[in-house]
PDB file of N, CA and C in Angstrom:
ATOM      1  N   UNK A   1       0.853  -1.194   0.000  1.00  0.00           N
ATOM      2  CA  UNK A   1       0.000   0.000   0.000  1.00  0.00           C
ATOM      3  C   UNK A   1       0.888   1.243   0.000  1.00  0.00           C
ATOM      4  N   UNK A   2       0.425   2.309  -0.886  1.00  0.00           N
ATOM      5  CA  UNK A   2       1.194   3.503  -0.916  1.00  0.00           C
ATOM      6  C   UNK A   2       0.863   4.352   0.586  1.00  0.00           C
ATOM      7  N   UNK A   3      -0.451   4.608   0.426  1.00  0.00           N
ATOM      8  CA  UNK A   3      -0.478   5.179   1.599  1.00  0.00           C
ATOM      9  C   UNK A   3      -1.344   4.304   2.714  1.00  0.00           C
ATOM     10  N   UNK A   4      -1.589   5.175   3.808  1.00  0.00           N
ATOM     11  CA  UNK A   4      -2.882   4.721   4.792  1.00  0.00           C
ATOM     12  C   UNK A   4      -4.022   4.376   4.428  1.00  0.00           C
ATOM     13  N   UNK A   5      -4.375   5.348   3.645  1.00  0.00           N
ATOM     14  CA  UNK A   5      -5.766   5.672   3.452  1.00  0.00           C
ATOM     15  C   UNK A   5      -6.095   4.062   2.709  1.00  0.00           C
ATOM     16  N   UNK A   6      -4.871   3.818   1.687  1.00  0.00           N
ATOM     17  CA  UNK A   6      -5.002   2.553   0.677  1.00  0.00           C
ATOM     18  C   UNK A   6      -5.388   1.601   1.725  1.00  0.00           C
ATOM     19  N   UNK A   7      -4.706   1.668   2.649  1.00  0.00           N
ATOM     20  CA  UNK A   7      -4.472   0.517   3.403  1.00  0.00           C
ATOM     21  C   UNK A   7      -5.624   0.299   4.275  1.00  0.00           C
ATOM     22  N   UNK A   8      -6.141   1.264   4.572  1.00  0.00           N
ATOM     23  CA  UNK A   8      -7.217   1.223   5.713  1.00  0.00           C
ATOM     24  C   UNK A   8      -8.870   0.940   4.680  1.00  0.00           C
ATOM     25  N   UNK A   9      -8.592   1.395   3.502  1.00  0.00           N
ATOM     26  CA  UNK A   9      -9.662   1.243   2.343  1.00  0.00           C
ATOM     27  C   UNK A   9      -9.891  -0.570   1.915  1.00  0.00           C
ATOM     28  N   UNK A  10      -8.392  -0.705   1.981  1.00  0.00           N
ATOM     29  CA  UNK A  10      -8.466  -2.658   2.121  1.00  0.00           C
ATOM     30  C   UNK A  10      -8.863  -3.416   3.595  1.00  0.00           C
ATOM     31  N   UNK A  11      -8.711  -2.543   4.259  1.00  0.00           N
ATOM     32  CA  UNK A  11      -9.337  -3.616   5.910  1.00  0.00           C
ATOM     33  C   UNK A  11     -10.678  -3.418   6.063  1.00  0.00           C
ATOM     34  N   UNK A  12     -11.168  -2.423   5.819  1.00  0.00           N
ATOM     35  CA  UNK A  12     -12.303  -1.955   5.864  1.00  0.00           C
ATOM     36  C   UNK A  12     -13.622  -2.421   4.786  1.00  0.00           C
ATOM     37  N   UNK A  13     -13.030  -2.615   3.901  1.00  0.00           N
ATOM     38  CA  UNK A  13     -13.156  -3.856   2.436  1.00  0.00           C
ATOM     39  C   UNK A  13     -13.563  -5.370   2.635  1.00  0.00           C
ATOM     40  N   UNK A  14     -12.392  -6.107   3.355  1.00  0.00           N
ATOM     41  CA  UNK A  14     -12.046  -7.022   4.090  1.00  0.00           C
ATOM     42  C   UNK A  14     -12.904  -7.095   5.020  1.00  0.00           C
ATOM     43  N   UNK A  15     -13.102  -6.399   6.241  1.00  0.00           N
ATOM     44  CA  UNK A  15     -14.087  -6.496   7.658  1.00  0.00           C
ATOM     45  C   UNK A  15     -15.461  -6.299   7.000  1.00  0.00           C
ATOM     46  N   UNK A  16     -15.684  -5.757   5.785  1.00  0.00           N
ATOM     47  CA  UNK A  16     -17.105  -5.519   4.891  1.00  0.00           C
ATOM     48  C   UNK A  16     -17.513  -7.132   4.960  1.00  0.00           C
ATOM     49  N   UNK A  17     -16.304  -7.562   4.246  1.00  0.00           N
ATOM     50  CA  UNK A  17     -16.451  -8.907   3.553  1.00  0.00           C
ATOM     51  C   UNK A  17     -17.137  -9.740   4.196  1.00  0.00           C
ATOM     52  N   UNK A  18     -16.673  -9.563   5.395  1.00  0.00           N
ATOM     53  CA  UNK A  18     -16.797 -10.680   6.847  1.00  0.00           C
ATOM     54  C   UNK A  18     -17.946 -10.404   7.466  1.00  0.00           C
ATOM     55  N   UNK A  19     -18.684  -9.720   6.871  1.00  0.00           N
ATOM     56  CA  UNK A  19     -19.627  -9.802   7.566  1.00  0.00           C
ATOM     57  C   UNK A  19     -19.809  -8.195   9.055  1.00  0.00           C
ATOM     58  N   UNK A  20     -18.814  -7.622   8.758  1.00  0.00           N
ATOM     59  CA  UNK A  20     -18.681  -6.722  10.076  1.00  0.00           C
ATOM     60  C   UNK A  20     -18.528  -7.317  11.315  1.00  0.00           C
ATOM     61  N   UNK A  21     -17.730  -8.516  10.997  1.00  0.00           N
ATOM     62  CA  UNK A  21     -17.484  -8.847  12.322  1.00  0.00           C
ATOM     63  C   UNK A  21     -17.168  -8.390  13.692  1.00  0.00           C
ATOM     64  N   UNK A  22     -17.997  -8.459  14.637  1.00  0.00           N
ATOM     65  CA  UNK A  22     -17.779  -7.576  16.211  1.00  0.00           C
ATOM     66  C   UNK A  22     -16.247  -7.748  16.501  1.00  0.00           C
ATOM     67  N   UNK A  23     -15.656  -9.009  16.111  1.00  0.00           N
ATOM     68  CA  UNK A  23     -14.611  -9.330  16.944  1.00  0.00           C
ATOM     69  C   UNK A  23     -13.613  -8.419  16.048  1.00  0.00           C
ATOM     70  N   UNK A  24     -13.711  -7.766  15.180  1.00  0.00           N
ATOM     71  CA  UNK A  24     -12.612  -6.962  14.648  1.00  0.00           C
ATOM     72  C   UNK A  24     -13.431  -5.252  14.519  1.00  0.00           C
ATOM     73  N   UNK A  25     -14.451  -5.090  15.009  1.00  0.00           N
ATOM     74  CA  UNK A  25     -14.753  -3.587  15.039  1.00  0.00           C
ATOM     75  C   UNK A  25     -13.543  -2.726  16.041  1.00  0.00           C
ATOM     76  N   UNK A  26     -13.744  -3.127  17.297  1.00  0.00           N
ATOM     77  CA  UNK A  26     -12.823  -2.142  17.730  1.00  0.00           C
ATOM     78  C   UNK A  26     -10.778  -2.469  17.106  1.00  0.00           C
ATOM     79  N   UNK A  27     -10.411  -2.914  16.342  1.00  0.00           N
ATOM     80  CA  UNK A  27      -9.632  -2.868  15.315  1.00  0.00           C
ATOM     81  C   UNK A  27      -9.784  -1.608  14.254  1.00  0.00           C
ATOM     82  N   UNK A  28     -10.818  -2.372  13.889  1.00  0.00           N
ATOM     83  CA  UNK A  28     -11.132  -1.124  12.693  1.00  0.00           C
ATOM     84  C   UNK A  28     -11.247   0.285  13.511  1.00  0.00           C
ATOM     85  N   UNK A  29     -12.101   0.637  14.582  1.00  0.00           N
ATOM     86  CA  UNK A  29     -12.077   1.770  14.478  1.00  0.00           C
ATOM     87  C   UNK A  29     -10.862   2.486  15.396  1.00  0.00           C
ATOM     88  N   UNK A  30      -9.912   0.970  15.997  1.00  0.00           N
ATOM     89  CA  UNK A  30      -8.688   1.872  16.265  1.00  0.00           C
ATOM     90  C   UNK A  30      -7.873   2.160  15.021  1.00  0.00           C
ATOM     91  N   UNK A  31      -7.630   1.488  13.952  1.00  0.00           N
ATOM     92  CA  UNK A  31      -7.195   1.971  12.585  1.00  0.00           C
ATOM     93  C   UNK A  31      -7.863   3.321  12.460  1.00  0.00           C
ATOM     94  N   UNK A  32      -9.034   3.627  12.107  1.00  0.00           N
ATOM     95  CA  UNK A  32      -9.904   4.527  11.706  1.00  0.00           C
ATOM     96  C   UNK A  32      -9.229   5.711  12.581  1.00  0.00           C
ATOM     97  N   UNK A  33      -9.438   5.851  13.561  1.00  0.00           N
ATOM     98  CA  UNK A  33      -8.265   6.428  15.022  1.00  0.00           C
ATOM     99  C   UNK A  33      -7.406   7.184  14.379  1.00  0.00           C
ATOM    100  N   UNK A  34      -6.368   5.991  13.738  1.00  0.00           N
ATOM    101  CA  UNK A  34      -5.134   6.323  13.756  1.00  0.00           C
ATOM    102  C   UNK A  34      -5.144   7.415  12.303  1.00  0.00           C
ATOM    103  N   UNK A  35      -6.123   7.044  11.424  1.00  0.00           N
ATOM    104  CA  UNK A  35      -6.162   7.699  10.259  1.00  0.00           C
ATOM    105  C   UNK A  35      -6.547   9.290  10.690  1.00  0.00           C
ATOM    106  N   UNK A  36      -7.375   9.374  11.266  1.00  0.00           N
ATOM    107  CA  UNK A  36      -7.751  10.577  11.551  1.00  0.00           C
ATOM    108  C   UNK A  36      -6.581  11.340  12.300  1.00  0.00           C
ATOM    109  N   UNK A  37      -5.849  10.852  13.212  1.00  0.00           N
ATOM    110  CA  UNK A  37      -4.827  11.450  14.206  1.00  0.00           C
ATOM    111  C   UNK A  37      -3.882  12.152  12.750  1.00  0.00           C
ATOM    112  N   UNK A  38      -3.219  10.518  11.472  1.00  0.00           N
ATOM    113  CA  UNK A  38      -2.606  10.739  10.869  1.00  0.00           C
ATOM    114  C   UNK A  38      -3.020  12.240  10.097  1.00  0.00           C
ATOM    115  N   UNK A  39      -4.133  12.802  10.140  1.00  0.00           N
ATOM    116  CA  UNK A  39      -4.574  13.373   8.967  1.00  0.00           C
ATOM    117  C   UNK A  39      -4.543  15.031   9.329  1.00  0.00           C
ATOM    118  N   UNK A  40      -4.193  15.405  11.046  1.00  0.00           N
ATOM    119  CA  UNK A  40      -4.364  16.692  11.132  1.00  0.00           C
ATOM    120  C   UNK A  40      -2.956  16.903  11.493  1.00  0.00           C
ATOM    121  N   UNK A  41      -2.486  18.240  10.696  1.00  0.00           N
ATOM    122  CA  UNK A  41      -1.542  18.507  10.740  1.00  0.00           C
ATOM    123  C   UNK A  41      -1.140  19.120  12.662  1.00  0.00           C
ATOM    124  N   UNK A  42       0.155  18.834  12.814  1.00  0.00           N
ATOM    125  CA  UNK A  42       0.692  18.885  14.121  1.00  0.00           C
ATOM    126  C   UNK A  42       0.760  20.339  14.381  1.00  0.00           C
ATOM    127  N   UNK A  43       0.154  21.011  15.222  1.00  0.00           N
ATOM    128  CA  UNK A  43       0.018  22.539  15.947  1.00  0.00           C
ATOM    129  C   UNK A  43       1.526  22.162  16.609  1.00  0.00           C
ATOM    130  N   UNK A  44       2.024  23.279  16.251  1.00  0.00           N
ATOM    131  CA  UNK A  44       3.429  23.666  16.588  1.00  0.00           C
ATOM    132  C   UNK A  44       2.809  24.241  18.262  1.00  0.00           C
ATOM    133  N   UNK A  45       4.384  23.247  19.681  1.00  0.00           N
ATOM    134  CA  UNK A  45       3.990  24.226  21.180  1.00  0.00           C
ATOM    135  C   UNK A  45       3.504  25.661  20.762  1.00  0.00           C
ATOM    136  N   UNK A  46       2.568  26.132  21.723  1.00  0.00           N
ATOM    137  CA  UNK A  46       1.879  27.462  22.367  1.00  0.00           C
ATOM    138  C   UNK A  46       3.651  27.575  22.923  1.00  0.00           C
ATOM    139  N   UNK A  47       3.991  28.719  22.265  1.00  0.00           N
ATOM    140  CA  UNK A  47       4.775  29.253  23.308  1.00  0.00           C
ATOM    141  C   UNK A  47       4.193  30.973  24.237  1.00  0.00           C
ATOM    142  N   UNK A  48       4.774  31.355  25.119  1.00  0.00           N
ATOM    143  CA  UNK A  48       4.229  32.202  26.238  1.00  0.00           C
ATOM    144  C   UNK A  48       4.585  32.012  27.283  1.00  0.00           C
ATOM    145  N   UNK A  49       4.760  33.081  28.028  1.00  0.00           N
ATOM    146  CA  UNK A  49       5.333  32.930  29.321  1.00  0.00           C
ATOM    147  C   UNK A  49       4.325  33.162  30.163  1.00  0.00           C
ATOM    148  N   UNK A  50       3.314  31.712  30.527  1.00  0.00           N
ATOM    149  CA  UNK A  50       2.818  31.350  31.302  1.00  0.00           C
ATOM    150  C   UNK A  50       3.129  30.736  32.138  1.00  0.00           C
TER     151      UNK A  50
END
């Protein structure tokens, strides 16, 4: 897979396949998780002299 998105588009494909199996939902939506985390760019520290 080139990227995530490919990759998470094939498990998600796959867990379709199966029926939505319970025993792999919280899988998927820790993948799903990780895609979203992957997807927002990183806020540079608040700096301030607090």
């Amino acid at each position: 897979f080139e990227t995530y998105e490919q990759f998470l588009q094939f498990a998600r494909e796959q867990w379709e396949a199966a029926g939505k199996d319970d025993k792999y939902r919280p899988a998927m939506e820790f993948l799903e998780s990780l895609a979203h985390v992957e997807v927002q760019p990183i806020s540079p520290p608040k700096s301030g002299g607090h």
